[in-house]
N, C-alpha and C. Protein backbone atom coordinates (compact mmCIF):
# COMPACT_ATOMS: atom_id res chain seq x y z
N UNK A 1 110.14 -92.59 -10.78
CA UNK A 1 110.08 -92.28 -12.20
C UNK A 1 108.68 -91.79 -12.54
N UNK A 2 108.49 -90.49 -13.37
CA UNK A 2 107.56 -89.96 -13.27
C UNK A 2 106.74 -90.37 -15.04
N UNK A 3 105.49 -91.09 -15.19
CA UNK A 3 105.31 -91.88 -16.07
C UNK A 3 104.49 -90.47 -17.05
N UNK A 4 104.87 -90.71 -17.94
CA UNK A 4 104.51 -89.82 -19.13
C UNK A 4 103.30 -90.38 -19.84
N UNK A 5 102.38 -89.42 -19.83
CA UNK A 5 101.16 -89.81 -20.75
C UNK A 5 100.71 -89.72 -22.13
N UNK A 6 100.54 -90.85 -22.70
CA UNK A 6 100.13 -90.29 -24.08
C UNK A 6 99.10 -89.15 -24.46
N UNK A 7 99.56 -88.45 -25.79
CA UNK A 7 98.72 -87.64 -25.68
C UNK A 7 97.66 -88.21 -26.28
N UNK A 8 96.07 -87.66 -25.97
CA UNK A 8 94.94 -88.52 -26.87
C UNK A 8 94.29 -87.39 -26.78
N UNK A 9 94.15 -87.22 -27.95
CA UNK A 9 93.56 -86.01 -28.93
C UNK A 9 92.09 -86.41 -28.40
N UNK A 10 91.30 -85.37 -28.38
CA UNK A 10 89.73 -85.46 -28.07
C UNK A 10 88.85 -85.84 -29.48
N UNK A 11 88.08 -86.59 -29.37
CA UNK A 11 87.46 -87.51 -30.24
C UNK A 11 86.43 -86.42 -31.15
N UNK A 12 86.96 -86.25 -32.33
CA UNK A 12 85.65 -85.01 -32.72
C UNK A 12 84.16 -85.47 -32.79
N UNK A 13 83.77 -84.75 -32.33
CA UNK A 13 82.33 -84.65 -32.34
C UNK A 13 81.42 -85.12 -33.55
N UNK A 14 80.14 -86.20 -33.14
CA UNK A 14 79.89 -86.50 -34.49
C UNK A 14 78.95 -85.85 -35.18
N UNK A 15 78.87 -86.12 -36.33
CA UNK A 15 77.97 -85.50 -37.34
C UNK A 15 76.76 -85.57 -36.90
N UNK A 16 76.05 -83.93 -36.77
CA UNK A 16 74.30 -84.00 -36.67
C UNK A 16 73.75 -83.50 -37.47
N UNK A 17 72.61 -83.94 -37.50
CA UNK A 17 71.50 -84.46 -38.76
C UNK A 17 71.27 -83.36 -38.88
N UNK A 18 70.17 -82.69 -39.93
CA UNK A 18 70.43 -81.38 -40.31
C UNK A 18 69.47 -80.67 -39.96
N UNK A 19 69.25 -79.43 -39.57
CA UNK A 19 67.92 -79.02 -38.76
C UNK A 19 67.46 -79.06 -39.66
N UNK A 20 65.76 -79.63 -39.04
CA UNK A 20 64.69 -79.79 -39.35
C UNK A 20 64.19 -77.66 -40.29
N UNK A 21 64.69 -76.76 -39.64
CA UNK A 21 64.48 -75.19 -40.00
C UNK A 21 66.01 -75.05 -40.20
N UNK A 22 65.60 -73.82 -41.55
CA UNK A 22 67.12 -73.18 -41.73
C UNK A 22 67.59 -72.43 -40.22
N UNK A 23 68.61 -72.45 -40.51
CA UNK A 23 69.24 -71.75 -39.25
C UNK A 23 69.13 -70.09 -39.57
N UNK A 24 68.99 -69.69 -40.94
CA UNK A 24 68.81 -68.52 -41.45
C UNK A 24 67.96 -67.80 -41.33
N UNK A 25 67.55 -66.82 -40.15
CA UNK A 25 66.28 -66.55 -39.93
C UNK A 25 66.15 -65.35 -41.60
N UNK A 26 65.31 -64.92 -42.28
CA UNK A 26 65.32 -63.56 -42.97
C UNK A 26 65.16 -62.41 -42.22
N UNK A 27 66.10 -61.86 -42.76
CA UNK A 27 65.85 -60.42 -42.28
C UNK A 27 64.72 -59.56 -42.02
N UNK A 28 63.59 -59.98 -42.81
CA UNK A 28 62.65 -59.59 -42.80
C UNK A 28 61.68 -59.82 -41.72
N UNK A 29 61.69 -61.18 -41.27
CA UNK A 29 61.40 -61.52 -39.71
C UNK A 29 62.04 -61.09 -38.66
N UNK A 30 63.67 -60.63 -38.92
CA UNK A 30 64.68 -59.87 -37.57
C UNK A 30 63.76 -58.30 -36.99
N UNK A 31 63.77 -57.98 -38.54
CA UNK A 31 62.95 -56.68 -38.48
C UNK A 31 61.96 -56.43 -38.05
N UNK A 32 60.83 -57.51 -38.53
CA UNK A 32 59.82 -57.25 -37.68
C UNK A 32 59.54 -57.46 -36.01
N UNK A 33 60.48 -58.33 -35.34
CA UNK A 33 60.14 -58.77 -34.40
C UNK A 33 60.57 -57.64 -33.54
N UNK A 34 62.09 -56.97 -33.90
CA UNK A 34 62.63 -55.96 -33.50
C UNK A 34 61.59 -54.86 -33.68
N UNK A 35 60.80 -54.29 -34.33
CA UNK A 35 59.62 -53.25 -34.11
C UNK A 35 58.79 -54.14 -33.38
N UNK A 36 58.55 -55.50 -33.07
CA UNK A 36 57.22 -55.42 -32.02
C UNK A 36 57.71 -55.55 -30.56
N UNK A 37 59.06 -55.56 -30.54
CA UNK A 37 59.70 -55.65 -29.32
C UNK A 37 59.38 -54.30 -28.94
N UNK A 38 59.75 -52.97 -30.12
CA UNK A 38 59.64 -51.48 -29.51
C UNK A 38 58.26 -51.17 -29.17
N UNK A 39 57.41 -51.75 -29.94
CA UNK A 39 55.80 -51.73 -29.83
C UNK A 39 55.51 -52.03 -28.44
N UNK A 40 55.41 -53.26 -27.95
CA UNK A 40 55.60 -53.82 -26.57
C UNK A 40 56.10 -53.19 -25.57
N UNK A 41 57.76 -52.27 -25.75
CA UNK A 41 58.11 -51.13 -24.92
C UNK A 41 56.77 -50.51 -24.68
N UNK A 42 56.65 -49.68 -26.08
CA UNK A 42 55.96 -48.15 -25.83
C UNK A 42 54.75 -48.47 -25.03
N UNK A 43 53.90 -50.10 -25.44
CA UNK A 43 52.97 -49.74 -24.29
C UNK A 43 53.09 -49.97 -23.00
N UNK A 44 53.97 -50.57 -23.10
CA UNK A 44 54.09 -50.70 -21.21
C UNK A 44 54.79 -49.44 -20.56
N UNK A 45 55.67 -48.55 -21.14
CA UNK A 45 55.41 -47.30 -20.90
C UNK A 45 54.64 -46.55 -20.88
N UNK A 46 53.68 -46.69 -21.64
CA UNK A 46 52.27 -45.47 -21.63
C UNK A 46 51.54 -46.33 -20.44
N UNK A 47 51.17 -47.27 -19.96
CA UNK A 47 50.71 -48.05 -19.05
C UNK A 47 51.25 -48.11 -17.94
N UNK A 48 52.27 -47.79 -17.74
CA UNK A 48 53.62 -47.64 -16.58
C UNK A 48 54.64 -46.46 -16.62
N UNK A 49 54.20 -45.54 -15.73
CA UNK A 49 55.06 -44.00 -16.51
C UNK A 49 56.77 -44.60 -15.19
N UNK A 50 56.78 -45.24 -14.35
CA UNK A 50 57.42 -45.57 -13.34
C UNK A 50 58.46 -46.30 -14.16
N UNK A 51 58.16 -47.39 -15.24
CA UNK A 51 59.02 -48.01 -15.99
C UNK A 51 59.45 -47.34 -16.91
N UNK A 52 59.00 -46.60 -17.56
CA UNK A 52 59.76 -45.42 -18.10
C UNK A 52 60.79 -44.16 -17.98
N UNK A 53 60.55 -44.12 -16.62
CA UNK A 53 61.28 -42.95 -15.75
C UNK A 53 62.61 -43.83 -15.76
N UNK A 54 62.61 -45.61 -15.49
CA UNK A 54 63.61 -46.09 -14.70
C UNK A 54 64.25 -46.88 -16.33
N UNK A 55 64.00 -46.84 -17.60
CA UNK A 55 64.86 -46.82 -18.79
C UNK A 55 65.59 -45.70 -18.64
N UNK A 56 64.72 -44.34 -18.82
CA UNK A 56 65.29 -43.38 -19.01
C UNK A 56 66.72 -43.00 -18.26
N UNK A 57 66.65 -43.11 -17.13
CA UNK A 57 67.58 -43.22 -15.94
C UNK A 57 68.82 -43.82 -16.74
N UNK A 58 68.46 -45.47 -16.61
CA UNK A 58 69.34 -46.28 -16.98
C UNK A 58 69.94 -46.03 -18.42
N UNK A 59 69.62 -45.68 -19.50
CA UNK A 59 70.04 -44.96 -20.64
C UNK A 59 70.60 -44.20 -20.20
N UNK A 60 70.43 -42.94 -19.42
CA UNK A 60 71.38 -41.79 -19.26
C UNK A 60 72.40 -41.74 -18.48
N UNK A 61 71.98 -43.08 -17.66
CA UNK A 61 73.81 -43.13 -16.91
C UNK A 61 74.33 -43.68 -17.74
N UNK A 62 73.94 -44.30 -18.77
CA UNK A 62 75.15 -45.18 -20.16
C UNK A 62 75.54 -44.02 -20.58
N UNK A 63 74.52 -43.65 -21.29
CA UNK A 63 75.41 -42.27 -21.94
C UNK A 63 76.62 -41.40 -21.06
N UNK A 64 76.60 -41.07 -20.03
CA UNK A 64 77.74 -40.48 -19.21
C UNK A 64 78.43 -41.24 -18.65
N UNK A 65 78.70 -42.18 -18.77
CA UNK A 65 79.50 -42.83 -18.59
C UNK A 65 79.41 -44.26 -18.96
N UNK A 66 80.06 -44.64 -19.79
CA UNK A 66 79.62 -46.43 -20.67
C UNK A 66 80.75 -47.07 -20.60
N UNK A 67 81.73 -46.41 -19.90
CA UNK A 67 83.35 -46.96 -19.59
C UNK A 67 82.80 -47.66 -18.48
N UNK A 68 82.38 -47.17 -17.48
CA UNK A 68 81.93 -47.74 -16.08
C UNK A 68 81.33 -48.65 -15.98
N UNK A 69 80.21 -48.76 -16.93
CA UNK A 69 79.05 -49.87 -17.26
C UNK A 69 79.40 -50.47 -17.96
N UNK A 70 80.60 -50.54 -18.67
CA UNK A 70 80.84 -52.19 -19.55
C UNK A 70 81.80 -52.92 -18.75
N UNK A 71 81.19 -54.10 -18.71
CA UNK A 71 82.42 -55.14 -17.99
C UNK A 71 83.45 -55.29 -18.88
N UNK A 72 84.62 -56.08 -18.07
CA UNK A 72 85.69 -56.08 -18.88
C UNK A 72 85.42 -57.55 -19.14
């Protein structure tokens, strides 16, 4: 006789305390960090023409083909 198990629902998770920071960054900080990220590019490209050649590359095989390069 094959014994049947109760079902037992998984215990929800308990309540956590509330961050110490909003979780909301402003936009205004997304923005900026996103221009010092491009900032940071451009100089390590002007400093590295080798790392530049090998974005460029990698950008232009996306562009011709981005079916190939996205996982499923």
């Amino acid at each position: 006789m094959v014994k049947q198990q109760k079902h037992n629902p998984a215990k929800p998770h308990p309540p956590t305390a509330e961050p110490s920071e909003p979780l909301v960054v402003p936009l205004e900080n997304i923005a900026t960090r996103y221009l010092d990220l491009w900032q940071d590019n451009l100089r390590h490209w002007a400093t590295d023409p080798d790392a530049l050649d090998k974005w460029l590359n990698e950008t232009a095989q996306q562009i011709k083909s981005p079916d190939e390069n996205t996982p499923e």
